[in-house]
C-alpha atoms as a PDB file:
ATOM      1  CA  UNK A   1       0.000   0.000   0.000  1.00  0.00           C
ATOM      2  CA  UNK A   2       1.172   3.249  -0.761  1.00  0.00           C
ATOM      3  CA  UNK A   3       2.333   6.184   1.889  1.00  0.00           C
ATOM      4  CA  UNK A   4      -0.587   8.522   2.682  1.00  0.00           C
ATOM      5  CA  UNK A   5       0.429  11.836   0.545  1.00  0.00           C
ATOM      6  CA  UNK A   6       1.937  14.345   3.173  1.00  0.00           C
ATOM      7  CA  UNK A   7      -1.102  16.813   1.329  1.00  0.00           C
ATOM      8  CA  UNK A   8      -2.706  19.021   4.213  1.00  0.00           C
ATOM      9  CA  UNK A   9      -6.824  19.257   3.617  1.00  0.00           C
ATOM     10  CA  UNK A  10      -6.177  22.882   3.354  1.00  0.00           C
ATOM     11  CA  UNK A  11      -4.329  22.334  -0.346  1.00  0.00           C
ATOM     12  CA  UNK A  12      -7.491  21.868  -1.779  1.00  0.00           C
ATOM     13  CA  UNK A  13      -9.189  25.402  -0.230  1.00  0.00           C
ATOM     14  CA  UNK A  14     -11.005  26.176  -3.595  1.00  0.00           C
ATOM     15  CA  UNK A  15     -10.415  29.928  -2.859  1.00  0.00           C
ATOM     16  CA  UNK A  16      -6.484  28.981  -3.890  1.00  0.00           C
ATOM     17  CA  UNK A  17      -7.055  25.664  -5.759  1.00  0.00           C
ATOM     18  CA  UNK A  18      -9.569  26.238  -8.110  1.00  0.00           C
ATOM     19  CA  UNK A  19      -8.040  28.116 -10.688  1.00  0.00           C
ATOM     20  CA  UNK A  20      -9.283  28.940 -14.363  1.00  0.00           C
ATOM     21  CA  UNK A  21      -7.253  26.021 -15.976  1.00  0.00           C
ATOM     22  CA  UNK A  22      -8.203  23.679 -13.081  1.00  0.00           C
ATOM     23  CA  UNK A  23     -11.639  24.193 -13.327  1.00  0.00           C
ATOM     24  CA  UNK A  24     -11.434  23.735 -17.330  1.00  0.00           C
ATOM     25  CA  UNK A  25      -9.825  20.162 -16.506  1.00  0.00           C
ATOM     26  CA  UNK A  26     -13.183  19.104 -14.281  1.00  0.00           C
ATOM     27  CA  UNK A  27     -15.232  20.554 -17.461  1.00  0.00           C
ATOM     28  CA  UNK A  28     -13.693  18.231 -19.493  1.00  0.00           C
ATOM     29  CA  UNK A  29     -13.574  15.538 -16.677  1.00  0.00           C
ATOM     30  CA  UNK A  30     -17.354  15.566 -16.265  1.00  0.00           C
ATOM     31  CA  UNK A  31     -17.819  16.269 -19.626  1.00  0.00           C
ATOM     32  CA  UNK A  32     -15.979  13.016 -20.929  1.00  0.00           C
ATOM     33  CA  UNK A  33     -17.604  11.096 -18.553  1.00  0.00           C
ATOM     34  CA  UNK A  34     -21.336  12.053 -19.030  1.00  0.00           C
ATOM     35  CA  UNK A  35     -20.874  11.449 -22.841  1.00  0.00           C
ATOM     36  CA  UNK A  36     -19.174   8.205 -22.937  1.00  0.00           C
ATOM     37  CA  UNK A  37     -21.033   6.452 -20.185  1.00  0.00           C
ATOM     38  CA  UNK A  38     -25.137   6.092 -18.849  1.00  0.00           C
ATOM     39  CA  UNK A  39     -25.933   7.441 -15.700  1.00  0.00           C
ATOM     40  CA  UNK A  40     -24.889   4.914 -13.048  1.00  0.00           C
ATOM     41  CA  UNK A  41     -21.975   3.996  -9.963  1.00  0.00           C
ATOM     42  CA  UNK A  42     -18.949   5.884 -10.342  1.00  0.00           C
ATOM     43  CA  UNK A  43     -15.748   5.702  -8.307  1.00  0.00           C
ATOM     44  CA  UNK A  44     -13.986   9.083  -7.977  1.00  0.00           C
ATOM     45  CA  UNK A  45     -10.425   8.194  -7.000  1.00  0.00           C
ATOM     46  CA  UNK A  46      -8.672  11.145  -5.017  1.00  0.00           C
ATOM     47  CA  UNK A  47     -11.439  13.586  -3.321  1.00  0.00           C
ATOM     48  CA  UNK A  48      -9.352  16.834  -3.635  1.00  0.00           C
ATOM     49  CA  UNK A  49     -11.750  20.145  -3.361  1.00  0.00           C
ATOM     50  CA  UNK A  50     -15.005  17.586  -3.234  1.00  0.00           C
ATOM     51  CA  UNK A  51     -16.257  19.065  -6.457  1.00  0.00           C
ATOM     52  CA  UNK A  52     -15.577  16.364  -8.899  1.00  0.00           C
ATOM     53  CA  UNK A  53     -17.532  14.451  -6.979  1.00  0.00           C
ATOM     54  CA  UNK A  54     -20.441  17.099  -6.762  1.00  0.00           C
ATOM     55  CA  UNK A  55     -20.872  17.650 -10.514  1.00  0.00           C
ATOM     56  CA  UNK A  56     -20.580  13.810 -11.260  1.00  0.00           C
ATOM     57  CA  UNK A  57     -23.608  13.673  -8.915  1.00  0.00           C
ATOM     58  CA  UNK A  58     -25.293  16.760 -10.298  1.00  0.00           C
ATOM     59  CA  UNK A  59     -25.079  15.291 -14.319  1.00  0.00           C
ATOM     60  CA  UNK A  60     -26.494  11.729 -12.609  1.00  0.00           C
ATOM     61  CA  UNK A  61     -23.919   9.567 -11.055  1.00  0.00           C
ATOM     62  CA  UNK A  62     -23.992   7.280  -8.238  1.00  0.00           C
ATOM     63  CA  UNK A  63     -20.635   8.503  -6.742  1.00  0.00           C
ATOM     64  CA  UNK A  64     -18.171   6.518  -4.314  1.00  0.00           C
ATOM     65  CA  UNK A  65     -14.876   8.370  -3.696  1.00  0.00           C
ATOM     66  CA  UNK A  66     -11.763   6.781  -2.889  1.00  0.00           C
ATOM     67  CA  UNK A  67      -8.660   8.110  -0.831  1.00  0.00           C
ATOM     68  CA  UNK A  68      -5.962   6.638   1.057  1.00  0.00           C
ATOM     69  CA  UNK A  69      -6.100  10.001   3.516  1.00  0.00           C
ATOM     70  CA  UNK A  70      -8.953  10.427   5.714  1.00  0.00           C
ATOM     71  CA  UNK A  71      -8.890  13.322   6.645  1.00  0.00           C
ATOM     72  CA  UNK A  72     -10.287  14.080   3.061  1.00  0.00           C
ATOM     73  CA  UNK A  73     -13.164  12.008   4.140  1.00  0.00           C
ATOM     74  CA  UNK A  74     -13.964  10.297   1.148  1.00  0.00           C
ATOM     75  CA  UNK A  75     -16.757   7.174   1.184  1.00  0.00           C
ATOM     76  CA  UNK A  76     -13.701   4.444   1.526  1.00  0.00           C
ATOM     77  CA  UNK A  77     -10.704   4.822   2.765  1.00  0.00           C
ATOM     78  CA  UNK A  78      -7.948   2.861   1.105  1.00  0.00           C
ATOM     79  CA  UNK A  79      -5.292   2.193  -1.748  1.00  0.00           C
ATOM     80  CA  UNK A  80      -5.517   2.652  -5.422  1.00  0.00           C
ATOM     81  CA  UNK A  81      -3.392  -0.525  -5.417  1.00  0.00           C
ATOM     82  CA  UNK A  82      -5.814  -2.569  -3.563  1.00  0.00           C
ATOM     83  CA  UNK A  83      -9.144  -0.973  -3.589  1.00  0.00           C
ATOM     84  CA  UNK A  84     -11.483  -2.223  -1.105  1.00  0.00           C
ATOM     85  CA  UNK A  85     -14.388  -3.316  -3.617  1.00  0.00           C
ATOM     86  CA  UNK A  86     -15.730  -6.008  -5.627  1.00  0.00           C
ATOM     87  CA  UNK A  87     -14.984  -6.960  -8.718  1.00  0.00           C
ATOM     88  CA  UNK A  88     -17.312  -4.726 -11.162  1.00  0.00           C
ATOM     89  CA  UNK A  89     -18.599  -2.790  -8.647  1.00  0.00           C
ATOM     90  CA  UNK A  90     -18.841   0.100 -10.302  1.00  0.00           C
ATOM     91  CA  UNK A  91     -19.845   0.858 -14.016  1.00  0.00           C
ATOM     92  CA  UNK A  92     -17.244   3.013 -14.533  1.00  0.00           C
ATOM     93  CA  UNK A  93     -14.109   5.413 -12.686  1.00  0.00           C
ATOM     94  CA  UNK A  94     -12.582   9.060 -12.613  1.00  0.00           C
ATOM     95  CA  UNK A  95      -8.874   9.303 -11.814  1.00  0.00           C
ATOM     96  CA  UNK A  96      -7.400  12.468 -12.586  1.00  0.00           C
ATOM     97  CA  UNK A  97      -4.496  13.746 -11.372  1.00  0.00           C
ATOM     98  CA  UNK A  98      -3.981  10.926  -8.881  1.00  0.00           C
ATOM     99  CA  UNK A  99      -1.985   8.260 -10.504  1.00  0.00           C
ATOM    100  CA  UNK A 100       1.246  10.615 -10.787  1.00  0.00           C
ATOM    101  CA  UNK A 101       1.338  10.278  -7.124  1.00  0.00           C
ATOM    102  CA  UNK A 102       2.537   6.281  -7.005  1.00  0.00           C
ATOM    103  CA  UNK A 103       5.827   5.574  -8.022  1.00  0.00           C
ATOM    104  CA  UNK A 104       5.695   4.786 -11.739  1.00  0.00           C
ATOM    105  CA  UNK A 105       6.763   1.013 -10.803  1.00  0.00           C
ATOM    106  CA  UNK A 106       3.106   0.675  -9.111  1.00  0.00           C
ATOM    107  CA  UNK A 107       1.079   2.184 -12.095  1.00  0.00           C
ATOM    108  CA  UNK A 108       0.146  -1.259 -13.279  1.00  0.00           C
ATOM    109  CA  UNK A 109      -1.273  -2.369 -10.423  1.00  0.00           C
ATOM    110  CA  UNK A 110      -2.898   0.569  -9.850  1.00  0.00           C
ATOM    111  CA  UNK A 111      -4.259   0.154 -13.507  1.00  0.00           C
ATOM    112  CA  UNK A 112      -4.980  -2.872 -13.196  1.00  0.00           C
ATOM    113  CA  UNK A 113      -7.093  -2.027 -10.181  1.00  0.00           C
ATOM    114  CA  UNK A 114      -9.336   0.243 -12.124  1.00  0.00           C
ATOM    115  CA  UNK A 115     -10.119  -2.254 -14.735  1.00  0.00           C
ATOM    116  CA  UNK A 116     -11.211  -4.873 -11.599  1.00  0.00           C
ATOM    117  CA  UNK A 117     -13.884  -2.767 -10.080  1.00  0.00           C
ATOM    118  CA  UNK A 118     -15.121  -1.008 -12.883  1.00  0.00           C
ATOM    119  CA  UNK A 119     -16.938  -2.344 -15.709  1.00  0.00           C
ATOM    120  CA  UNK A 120     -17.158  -0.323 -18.598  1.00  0.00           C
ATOM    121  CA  UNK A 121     -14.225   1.732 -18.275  1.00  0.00           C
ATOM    122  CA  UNK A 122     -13.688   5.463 -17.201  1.00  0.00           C
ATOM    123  CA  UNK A 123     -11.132   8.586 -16.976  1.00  0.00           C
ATOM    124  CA  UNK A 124      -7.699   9.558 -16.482  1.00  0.00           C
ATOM    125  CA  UNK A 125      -5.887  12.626 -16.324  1.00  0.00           C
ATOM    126  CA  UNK A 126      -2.376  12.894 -15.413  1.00  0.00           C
ATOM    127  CA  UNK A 127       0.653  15.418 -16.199  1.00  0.00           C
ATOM    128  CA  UNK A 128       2.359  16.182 -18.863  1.00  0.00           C
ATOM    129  CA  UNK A 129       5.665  18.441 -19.498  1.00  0.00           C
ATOM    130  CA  UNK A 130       4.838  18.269 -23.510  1.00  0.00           C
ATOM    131  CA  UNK A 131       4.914  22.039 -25.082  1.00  0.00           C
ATOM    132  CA  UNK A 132       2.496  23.224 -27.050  1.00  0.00           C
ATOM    133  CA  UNK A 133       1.917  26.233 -29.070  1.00  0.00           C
ATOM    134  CA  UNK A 134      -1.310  27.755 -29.922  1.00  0.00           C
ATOM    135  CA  UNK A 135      -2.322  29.840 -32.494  1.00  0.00           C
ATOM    136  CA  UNK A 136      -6.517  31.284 -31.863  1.00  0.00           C
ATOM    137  CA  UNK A 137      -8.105  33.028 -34.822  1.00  0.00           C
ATOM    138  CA  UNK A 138     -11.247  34.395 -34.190  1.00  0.00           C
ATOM    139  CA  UNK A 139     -13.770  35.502 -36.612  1.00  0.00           C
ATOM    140  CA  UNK A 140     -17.748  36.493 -36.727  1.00  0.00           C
ATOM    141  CA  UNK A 141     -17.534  34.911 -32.772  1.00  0.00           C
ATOM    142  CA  UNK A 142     -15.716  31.437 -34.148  1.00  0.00           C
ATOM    143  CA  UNK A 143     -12.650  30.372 -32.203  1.00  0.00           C
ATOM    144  CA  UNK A 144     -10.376  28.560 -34.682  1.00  0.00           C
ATOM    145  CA  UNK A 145      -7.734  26.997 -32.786  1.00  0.00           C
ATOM    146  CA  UNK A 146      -4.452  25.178 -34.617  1.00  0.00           C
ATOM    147  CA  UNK A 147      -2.164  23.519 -32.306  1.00  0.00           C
ATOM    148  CA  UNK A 148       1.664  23.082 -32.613  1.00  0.00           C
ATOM    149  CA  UNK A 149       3.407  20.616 -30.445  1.00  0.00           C
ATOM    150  CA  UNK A 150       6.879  21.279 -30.004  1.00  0.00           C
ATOM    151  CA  UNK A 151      10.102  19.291 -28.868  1.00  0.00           C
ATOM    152  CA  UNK A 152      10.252  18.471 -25.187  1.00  0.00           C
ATOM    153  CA  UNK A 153      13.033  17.749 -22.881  1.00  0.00           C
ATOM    154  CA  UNK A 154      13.093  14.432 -21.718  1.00  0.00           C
ATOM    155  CA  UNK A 155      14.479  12.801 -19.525  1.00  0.00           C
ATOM    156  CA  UNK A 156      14.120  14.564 -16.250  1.00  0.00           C
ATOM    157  CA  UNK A 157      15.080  12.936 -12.786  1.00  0.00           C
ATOM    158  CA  UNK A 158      12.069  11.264 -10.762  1.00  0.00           C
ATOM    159  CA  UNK A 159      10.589  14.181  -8.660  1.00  0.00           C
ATOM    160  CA  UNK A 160      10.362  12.155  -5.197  1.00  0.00           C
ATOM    161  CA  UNK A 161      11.996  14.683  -2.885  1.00  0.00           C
ATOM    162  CA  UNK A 162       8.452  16.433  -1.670  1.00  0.00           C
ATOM    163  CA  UNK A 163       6.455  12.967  -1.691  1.00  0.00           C
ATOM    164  CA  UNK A 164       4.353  13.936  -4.199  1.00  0.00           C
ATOM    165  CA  UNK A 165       4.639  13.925  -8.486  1.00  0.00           C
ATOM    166  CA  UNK A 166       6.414  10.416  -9.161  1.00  0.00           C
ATOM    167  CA  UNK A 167       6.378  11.053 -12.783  1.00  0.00           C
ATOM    168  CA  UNK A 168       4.722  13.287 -15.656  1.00  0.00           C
ATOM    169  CA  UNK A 169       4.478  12.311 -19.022  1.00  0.00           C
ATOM    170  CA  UNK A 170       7.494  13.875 -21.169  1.00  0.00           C
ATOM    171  CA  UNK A 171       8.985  14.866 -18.223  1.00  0.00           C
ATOM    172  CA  UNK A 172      10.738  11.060 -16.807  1.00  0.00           C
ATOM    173  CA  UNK A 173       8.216   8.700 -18.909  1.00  0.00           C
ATOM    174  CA  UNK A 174       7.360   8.583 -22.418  1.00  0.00           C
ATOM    175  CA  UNK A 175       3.616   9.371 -23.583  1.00  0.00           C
ATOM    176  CA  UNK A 176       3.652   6.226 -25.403  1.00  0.00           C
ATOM    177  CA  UNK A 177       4.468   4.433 -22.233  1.00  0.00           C
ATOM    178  CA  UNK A 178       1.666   5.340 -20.142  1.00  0.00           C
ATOM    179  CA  UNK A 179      -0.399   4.206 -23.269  1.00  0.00           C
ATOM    180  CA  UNK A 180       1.162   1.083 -23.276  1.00  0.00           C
ATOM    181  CA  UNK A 181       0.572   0.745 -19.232  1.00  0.00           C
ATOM    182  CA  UNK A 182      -3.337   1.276 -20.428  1.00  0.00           C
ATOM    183  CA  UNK A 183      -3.797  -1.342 -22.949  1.00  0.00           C
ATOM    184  CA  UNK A 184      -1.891  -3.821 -20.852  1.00  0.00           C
ATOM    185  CA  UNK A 185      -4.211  -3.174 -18.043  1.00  0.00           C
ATOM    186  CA  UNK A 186      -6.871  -4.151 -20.280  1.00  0.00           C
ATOM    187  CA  UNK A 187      -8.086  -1.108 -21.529  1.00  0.00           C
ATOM    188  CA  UNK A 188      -9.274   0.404 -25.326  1.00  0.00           C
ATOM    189  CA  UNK A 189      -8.022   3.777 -25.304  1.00  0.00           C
ATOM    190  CA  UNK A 190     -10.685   5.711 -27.227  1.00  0.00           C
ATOM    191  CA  UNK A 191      -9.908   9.466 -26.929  1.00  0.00           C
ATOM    192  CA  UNK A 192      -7.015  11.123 -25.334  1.00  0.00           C
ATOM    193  CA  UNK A 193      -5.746  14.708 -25.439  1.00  0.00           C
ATOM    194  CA  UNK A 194      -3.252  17.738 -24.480  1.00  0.00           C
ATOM    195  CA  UNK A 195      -6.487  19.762 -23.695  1.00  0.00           C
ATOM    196  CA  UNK A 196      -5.944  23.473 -24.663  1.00  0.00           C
ATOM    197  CA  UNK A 197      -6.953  25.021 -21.340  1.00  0.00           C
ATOM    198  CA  UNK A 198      -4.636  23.714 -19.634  1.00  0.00           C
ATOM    199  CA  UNK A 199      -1.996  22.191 -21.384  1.00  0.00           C
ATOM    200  CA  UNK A 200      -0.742  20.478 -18.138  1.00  0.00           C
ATOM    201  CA  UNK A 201      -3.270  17.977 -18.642  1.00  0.00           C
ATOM    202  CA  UNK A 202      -3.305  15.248 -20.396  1.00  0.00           C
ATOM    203  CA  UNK A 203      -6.596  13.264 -20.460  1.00  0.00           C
ATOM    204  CA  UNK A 204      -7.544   9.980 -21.057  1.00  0.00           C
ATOM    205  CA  UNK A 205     -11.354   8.343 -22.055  1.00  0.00           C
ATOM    206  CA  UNK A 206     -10.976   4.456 -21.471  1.00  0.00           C
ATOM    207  CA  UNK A 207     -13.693   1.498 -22.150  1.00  0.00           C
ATOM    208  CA  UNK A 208     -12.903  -2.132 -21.378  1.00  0.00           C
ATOM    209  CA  UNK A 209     -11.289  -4.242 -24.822  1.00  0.00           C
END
């Protein structure tokens, strides 16, 4: 079982937490999830501000949250590695910005985990150092975005020293790894992106193969 994260509650005060990009990475988190699966049992892994949880709720979710720290008091209390639940439990999962927080050598299981207890599938989200250039061109209210992806520097040493980011894609692991890790856990990858708003994030939508 992982370490609890030494994360204080008061991190995730949503007058300092929730800023403009973060709150355009739970659009697309909610969004993703209402259009690629039915109303039914979620697991939210990592409780953070509460909201994810909220909105999953308010679009027609039955929503468990997970966290190994209780003081977040989520609805179990326990590891992404091992989650206390049964085996399709839940039609489908929400892990963003959680998984960069186990060292990258327990991302399978972790993976692997997901795939158990859920049974159609879900989303990710995790870091990413990958630049990205935009170029907006707007016309008669139209926002025409073209996207440039540039070279990144890779690799990086593992970030360990404050206990919290393991890993970030482009940064110590390869993009194309992390897909890999997904498909060998058993999963179709069926959308994933750099989203614009905040380039930080890169998300994932997953169904079972």
């Amino acid at each position: 079982m992982e370490a609890v994260p030494q994360v204080a509650p008061t991190h995730y005060d949503p007058r300092t937490y929730l800023s403009p990009q973060r709150l355009a990475s739970f659009g697309y988190q909610i969004g993703w999830m209402a259009e690629a699966f039915t109303s039914g049992s979620v697991l939210e892994v990592g409780v953070g501000t509460g909201l994810a949880a909220q909105l999953l709720q308010q679009v027609g979710f039955s929503v468990t949250t997970l966290d190994i720290d209780a003081r977040l008091n989520p609805t179990i209390v326990g590891s992404l590695t091992e989650i206390p639940a049964a085996a399709g439990q839940f039609q489908a999962f929400s892990c963003c910005q959680v998984l960069e927080h186990l060292p990258w050598d327990q991302v399978d299981a972790a993976l692997a985990e997901l795939r158990r207890v859920a049974r159609s599938g879900g989303v990710i989200s995790v870091p990413t150092c990958r630049r990205m250039v935009e170029i907006m061109h707007y016309s008669a209210r139209v926002c025409h975005p073209r996207r440039l992806p540039m070279g990144t520097r890779f690799p990086q040493a593992m970030r360990t020293a404050d206990g919290q980011h393991y890993w970030e894609l482009e940064a110590n692991v390869r993009t194309r790894e992390f897909r890999e890790k997904l498909q060998k856990a058993g999963f179709r990858i069926v959308r994933d992106e750099q989203i614009r708003e905040n380039c930080y994030h890169h998300f994932f939508l997953l169904k079972t193969a």
